[in-house]
C-alpha atoms as a PDB file:
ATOM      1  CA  UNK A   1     126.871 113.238 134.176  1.00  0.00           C
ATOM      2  CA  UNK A   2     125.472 111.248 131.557  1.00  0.00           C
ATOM      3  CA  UNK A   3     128.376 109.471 129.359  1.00  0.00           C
ATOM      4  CA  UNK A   4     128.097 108.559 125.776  1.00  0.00           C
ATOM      5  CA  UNK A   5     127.967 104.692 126.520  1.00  0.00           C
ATOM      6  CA  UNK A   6     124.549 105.240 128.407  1.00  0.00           C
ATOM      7  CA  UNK A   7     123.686 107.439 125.954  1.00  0.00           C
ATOM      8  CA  UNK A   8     124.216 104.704 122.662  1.00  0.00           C
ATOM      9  CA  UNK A   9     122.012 102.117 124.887  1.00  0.00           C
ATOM     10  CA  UNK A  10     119.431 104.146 125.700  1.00  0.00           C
ATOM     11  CA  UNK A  11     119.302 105.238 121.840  1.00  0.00           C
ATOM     12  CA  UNK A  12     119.580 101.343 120.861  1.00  0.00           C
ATOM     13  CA  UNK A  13     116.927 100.514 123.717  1.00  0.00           C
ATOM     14  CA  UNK A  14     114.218 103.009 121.990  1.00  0.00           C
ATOM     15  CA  UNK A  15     115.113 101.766 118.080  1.00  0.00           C
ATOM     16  CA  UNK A  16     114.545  98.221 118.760  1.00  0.00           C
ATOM     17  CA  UNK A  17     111.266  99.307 121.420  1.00  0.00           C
ATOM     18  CA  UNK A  18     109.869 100.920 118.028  1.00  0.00           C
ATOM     19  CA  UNK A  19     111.116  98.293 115.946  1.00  0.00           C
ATOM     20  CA  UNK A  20     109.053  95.255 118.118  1.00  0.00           C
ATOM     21  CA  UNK A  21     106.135  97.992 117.739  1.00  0.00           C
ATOM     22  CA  UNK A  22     105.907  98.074 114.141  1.00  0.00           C
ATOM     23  CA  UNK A  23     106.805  94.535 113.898  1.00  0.00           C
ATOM     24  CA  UNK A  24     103.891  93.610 115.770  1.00  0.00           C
ATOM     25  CA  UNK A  25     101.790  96.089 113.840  1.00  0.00           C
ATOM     26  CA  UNK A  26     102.999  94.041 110.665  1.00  0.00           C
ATOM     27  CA  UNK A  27     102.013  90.627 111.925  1.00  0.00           C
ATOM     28  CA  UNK A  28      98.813  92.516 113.434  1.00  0.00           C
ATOM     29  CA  UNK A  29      97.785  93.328 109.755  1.00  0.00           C
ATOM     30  CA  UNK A  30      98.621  90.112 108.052  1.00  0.00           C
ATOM     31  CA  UNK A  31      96.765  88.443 110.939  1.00  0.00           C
ATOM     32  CA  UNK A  32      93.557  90.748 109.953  1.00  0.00           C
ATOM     33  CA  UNK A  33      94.043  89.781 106.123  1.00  0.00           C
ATOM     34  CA  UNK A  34      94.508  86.370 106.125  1.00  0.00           C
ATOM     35  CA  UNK A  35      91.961  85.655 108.450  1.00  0.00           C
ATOM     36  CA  UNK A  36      89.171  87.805 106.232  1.00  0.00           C
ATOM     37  CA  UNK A  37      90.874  86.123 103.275  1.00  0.00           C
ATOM     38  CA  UNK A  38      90.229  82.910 104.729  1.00  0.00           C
ATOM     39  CA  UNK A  39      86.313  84.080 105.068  1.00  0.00           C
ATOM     40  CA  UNK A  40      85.800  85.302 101.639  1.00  0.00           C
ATOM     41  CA  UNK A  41      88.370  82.211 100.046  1.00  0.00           C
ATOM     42  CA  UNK A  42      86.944  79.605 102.166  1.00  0.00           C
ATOM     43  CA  UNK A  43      90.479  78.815 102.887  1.00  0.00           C
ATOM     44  CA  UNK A  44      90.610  76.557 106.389  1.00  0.00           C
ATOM     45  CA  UNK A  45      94.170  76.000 106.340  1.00  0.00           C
ATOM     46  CA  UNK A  46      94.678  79.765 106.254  1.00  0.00           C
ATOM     47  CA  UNK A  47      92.424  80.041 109.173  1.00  0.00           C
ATOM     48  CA  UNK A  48      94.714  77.814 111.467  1.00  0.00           C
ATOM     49  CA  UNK A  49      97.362  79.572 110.154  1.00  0.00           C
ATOM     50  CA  UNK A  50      95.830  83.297 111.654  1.00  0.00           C
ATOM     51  CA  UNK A  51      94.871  80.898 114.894  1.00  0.00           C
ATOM     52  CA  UNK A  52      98.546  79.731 115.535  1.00  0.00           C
ATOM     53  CA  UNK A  53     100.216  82.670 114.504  1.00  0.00           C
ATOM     54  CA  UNK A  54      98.538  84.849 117.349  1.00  0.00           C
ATOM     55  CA  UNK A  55     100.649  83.358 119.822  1.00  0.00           C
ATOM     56  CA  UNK A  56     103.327  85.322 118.353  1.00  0.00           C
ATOM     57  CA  UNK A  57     101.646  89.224 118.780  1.00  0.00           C
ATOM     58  CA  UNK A  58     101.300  87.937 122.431  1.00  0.00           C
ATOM     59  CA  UNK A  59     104.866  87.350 122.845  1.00  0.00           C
ATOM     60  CA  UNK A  60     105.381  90.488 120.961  1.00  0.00           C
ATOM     61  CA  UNK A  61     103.219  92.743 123.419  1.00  0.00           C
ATOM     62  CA  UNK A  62     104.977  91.065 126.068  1.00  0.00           C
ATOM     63  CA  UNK A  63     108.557  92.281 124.970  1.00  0.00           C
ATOM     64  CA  UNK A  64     107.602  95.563 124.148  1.00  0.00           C
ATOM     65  CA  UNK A  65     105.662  95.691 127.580  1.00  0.00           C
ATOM     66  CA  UNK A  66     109.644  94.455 129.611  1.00  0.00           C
ATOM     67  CA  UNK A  67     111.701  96.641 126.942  1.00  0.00           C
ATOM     68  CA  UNK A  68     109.140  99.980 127.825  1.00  0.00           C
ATOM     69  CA  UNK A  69     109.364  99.360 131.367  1.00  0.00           C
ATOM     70  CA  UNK A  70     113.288  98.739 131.891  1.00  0.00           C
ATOM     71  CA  UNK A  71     113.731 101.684 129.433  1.00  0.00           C
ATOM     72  CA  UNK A  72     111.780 103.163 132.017  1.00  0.00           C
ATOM     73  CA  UNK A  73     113.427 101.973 134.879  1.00  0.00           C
ATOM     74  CA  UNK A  74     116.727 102.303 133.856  1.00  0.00           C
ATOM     75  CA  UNK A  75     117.143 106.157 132.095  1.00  0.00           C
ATOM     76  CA  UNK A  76     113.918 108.074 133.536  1.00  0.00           C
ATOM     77  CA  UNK A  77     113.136 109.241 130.052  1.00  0.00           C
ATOM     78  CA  UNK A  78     111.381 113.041 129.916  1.00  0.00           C
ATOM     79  CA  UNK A  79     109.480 114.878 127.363  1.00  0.00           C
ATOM     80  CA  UNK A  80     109.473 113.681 123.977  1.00  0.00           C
ATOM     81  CA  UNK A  81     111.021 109.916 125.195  1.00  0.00           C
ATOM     82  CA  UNK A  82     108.723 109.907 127.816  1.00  0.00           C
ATOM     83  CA  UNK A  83     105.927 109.746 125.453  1.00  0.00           C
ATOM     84  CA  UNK A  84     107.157 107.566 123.062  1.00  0.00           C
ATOM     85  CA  UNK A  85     107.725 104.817 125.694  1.00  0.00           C
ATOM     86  CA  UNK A  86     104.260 105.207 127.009  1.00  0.00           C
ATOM     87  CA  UNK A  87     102.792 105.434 123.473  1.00  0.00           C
ATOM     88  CA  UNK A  88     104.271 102.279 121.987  1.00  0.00           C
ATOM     89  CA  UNK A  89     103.153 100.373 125.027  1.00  0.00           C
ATOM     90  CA  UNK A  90      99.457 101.279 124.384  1.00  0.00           C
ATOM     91  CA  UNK A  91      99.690 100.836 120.946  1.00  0.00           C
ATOM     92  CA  UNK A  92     100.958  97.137 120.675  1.00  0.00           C
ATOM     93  CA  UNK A  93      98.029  96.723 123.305  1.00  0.00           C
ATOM     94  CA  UNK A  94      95.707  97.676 120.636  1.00  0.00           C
ATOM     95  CA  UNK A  95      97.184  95.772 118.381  1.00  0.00           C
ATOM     96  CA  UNK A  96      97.222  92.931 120.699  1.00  0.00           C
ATOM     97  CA  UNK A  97      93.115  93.382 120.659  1.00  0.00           C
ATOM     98  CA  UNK A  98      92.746  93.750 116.800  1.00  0.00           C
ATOM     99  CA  UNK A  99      94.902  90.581 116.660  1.00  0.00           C
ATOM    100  CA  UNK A 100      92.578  88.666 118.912  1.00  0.00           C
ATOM    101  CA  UNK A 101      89.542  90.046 116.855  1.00  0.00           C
ATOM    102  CA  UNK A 102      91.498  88.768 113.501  1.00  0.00           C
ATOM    103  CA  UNK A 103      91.355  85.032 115.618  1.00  0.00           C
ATOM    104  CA  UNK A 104      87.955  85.583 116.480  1.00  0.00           C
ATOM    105  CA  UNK A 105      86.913  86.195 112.589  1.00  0.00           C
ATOM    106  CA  UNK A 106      89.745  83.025 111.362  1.00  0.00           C
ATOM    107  CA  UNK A 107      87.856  81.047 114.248  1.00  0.00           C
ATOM    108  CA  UNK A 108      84.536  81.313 112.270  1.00  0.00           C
ATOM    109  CA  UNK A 109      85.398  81.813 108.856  1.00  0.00           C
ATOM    110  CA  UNK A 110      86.822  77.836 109.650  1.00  0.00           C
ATOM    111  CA  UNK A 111      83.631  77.067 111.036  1.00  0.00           C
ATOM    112  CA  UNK A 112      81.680  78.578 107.553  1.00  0.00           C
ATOM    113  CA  UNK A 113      83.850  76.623 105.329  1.00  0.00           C
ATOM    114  CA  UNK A 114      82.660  73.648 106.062  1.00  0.00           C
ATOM    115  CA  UNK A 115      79.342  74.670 104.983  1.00  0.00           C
ATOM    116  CA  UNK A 116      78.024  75.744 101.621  1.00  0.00           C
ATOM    117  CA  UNK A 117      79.310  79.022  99.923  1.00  0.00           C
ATOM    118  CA  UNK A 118      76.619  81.861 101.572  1.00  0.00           C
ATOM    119  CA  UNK A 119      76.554  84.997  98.901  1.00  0.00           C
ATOM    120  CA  UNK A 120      76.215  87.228 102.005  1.00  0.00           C
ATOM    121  CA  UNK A 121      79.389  86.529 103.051  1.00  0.00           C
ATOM    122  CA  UNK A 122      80.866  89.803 100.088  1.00  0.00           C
ATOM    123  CA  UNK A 123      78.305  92.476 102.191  1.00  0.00           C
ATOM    124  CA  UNK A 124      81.762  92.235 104.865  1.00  0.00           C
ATOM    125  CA  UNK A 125      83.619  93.942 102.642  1.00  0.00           C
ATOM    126  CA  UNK A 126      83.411  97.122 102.915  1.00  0.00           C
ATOM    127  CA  UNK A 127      83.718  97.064 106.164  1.00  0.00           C
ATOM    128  CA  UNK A 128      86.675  95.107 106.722  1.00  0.00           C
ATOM    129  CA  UNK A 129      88.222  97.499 103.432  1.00  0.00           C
ATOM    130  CA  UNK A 130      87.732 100.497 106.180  1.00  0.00           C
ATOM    131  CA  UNK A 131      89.087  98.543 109.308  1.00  0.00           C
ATOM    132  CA  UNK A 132      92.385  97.937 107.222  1.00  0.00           C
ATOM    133  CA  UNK A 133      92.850 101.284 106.056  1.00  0.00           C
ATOM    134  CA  UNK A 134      92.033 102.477 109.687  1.00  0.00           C
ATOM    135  CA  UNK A 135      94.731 100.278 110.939  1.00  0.00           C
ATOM    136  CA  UNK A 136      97.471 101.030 108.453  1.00  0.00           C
ATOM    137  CA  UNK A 137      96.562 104.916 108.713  1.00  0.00           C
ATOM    138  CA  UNK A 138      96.601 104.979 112.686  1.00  0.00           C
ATOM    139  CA  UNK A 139      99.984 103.219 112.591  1.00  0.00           C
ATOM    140  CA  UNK A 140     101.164 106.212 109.835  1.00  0.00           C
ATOM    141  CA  UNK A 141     100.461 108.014 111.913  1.00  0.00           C
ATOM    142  CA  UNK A 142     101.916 106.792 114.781  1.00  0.00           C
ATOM    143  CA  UNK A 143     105.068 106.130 112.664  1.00  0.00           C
ATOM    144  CA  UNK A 144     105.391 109.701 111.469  1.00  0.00           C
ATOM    145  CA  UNK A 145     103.628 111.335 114.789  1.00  0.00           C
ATOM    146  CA  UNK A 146     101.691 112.735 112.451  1.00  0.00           C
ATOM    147  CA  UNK A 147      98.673 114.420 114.795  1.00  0.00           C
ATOM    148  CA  UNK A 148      96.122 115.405 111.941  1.00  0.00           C
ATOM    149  CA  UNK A 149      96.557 111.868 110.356  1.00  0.00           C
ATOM    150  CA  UNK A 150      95.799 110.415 113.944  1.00  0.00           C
ATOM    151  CA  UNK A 151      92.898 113.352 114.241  1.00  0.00           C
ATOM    152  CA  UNK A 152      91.307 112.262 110.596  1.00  0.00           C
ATOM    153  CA  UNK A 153      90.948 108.775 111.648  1.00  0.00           C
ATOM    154  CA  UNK A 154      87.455 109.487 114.075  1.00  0.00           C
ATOM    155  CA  UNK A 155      86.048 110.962 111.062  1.00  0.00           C
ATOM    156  CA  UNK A 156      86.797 107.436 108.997  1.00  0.00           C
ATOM    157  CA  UNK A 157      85.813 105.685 111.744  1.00  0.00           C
ATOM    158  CA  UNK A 158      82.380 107.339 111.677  1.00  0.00           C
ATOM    159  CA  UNK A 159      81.524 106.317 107.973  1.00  0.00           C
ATOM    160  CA  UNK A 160      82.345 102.451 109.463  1.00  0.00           C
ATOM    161  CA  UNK A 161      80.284 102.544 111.934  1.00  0.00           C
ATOM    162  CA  UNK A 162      77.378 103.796 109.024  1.00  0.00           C
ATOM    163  CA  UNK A 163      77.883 100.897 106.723  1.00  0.00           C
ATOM    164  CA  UNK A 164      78.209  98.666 109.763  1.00  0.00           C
ATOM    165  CA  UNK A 165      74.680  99.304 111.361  1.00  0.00           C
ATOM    166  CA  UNK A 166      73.387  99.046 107.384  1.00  0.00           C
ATOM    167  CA  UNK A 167      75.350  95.511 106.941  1.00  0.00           C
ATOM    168  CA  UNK A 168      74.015  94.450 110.730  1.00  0.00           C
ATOM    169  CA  UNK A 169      70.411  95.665 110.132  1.00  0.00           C
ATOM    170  CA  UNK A 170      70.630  93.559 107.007  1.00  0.00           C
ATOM    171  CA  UNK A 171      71.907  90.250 108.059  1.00  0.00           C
ATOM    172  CA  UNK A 172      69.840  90.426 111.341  1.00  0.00           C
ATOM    173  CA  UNK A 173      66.354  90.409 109.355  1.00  0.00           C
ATOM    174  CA  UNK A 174      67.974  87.811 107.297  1.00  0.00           C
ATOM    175  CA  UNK A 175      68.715  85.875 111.004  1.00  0.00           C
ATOM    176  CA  UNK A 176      64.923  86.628 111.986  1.00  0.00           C
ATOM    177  CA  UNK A 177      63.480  84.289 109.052  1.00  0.00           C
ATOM    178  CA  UNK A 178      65.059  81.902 110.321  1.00  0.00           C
ATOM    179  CA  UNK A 179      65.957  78.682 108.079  1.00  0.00           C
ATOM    180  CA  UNK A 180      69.283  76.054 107.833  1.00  0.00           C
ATOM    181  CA  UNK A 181      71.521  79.350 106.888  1.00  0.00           C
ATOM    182  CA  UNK A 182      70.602  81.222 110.416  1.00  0.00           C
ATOM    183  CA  UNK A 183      73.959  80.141 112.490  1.00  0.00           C
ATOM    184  CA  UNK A 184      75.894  81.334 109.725  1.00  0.00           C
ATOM    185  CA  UNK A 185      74.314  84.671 109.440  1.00  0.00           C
ATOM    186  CA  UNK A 186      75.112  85.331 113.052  1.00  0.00           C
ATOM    187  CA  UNK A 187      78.458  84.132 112.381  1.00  0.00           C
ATOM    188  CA  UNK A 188      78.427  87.133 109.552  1.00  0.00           C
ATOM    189  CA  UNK A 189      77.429  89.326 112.359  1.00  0.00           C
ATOM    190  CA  UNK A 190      79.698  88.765 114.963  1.00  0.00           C
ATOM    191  CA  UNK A 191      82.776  89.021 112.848  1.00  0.00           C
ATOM    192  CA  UNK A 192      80.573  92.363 111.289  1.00  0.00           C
ATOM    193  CA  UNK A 193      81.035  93.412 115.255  1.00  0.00           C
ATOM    194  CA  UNK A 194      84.660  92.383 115.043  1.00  0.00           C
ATOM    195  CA  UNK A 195      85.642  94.256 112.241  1.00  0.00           C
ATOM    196  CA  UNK A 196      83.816  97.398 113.712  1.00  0.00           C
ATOM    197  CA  UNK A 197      85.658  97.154 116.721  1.00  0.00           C
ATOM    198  CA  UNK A 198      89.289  97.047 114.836  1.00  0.00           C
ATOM    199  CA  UNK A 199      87.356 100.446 113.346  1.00  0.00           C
ATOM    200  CA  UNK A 200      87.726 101.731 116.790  1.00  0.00           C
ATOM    201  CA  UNK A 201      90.856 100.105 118.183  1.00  0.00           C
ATOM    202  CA  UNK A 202      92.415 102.383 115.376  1.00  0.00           C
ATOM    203  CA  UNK A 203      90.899 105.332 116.414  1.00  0.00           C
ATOM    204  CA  UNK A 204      92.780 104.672 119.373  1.00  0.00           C
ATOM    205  CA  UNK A 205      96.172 103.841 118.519  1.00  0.00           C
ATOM    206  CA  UNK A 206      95.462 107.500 116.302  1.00  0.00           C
ATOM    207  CA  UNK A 207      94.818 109.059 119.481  1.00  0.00           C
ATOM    208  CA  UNK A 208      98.096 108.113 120.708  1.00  0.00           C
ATOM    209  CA  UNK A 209      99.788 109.540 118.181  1.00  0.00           C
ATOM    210  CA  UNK A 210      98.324 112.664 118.678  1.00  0.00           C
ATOM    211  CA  UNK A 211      99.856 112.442 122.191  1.00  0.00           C
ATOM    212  CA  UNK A 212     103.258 111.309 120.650  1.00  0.00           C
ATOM    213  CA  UNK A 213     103.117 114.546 118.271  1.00  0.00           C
ATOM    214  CA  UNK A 214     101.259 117.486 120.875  1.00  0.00           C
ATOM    215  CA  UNK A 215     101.634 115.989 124.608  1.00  0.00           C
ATOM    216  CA  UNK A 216      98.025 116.285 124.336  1.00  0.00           C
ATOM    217  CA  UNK A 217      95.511 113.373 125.239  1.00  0.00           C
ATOM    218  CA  UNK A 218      92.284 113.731 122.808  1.00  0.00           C
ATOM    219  CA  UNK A 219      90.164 110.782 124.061  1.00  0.00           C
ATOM    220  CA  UNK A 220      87.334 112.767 125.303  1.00  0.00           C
ATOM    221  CA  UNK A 221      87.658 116.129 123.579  1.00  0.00           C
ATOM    222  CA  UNK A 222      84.477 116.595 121.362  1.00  0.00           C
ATOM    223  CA  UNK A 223      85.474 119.388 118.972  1.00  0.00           C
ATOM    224  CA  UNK A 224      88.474 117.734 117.821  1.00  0.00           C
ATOM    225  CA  UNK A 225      88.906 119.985 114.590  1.00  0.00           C
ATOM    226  CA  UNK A 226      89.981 122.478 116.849  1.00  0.00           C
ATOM    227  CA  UNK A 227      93.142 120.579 118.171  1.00  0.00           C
ATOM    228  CA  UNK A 228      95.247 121.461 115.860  1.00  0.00           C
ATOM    229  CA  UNK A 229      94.902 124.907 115.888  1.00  0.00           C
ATOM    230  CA  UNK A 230      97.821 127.196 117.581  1.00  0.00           C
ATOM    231  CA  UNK A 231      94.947 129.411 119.365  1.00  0.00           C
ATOM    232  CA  UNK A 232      93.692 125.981 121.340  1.00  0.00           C
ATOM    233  CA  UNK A 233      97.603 125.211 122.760  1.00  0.00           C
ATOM    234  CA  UNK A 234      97.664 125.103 126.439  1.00  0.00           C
ATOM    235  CA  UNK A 235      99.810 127.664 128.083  1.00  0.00           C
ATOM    236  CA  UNK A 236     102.711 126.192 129.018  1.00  0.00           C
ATOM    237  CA  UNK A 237     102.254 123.424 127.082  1.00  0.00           C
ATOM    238  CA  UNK A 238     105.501 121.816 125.450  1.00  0.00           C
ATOM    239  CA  UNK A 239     105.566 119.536 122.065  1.00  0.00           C
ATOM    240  CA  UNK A 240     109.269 118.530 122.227  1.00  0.00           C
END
């Protein structure tokens, strides 16, 4: 019989494993911002500042990793638990991913400071303006297990890749003249690629909420605006 002092931990063990999640999330999205900050600003110091503090979502995925699996071990969580454990692990390991793609962009925004200012640099930003809102959307919805919020985010996702292969196409002619600037336009492009892939990694972490919410897993389902309606439920399929 389960007694109310291994009910309390088990409660406390799932508050702090979603507390270390959205933690991480936080440092996740300051990480992104600085280091595109320290692009557009020029800003060096800032850049070192996204590279060190990386260190710190690794630790991060690394607790919430022990706490899943020991909440795991210890109370055999079902159903709705069940999902939340194995949700917030995958989650802080995309945020682990978008973190490292924050370094990569810090890593050579420091290397384009020390060059002159290149005008090309502001075509980024749209993109990275979509990437954010991907990543603080996904983890709304993953917050809230909010399914069409997680659902809505492939559509977003769609309209950054667009303006992507338009910023890429342009920057790449730009790289085939050639000329003193040409290191720094790939530089442009690879963070370009970066950004893109946060795009996705947040279509992820949205698909993971849409298995926190339904119990359903979405990754490869093609007619996703169907999801959500009650004649697509799988019989015997449970939501709690």
């Amino acid at each position: 019989m389960t007694t109310p002092h291994i009910i309390r931990e088990f409660d406390e063990a799932m508050d702090r494993l979603r507390d270390q999640v959205l933690g991480m999330a936080g440092q996740t999205q300051l990480n992104l911002e600085r280091a595109m900050d320290a692009l557009l600003t020029r800003n060096i110091d800032l850049s070192k500042v996204v590279i060190a503090d990386d260190n710190d979502v690794d630790e991060l995925e690394r607790e919430i990793d022990s706490l899943g699996m020991d909440v795991l071990l210890r109370f055999h969580p079902v159903a709705s638990d069940l999902r939340v454990v194995i949700t917030s692990m995958k989650v802080s390991s995309n945020l682990e991913r978008i973190s490292d793609h924050a370094v990569n962009i810090a890593k050579r925004a420091k290397k384009m400071s020390k060059r002159a200012e290149l005008p090309e640099t502001q075509w980024l930003e749209p993109v990275y303006t979509l990437a954010l809102q991907g990543l603080r959307r996904s983890m709304q919805a993953y917050t809230d297990r909010n399914s069409e919020l997680g659902l809505s985010l492939d559509t977003q996702d769609k309209e950054l890749d667009r303006i992507h292969k338009k910023v890429i196409a342009n920057l790449s002619a730009l790289l085939e003249e050639g000329g003193e600037r040409s290191e720094d336009f790939l530089h442009l492009i690879f963070v370009a690629r970066s950004l893109e892939r946060i795009g996705d990694l947040a279509v992820n972490i949205g698909e993971d909420a849409v298995f926190l919410d339904l119990a359903r897993d979405v990754r490869h389902e093609k007619n996703r605006e169907d999801i959500l309606s009650p004649d697509t439920q799988e019989p015997g399929e449970d939501a709690s």
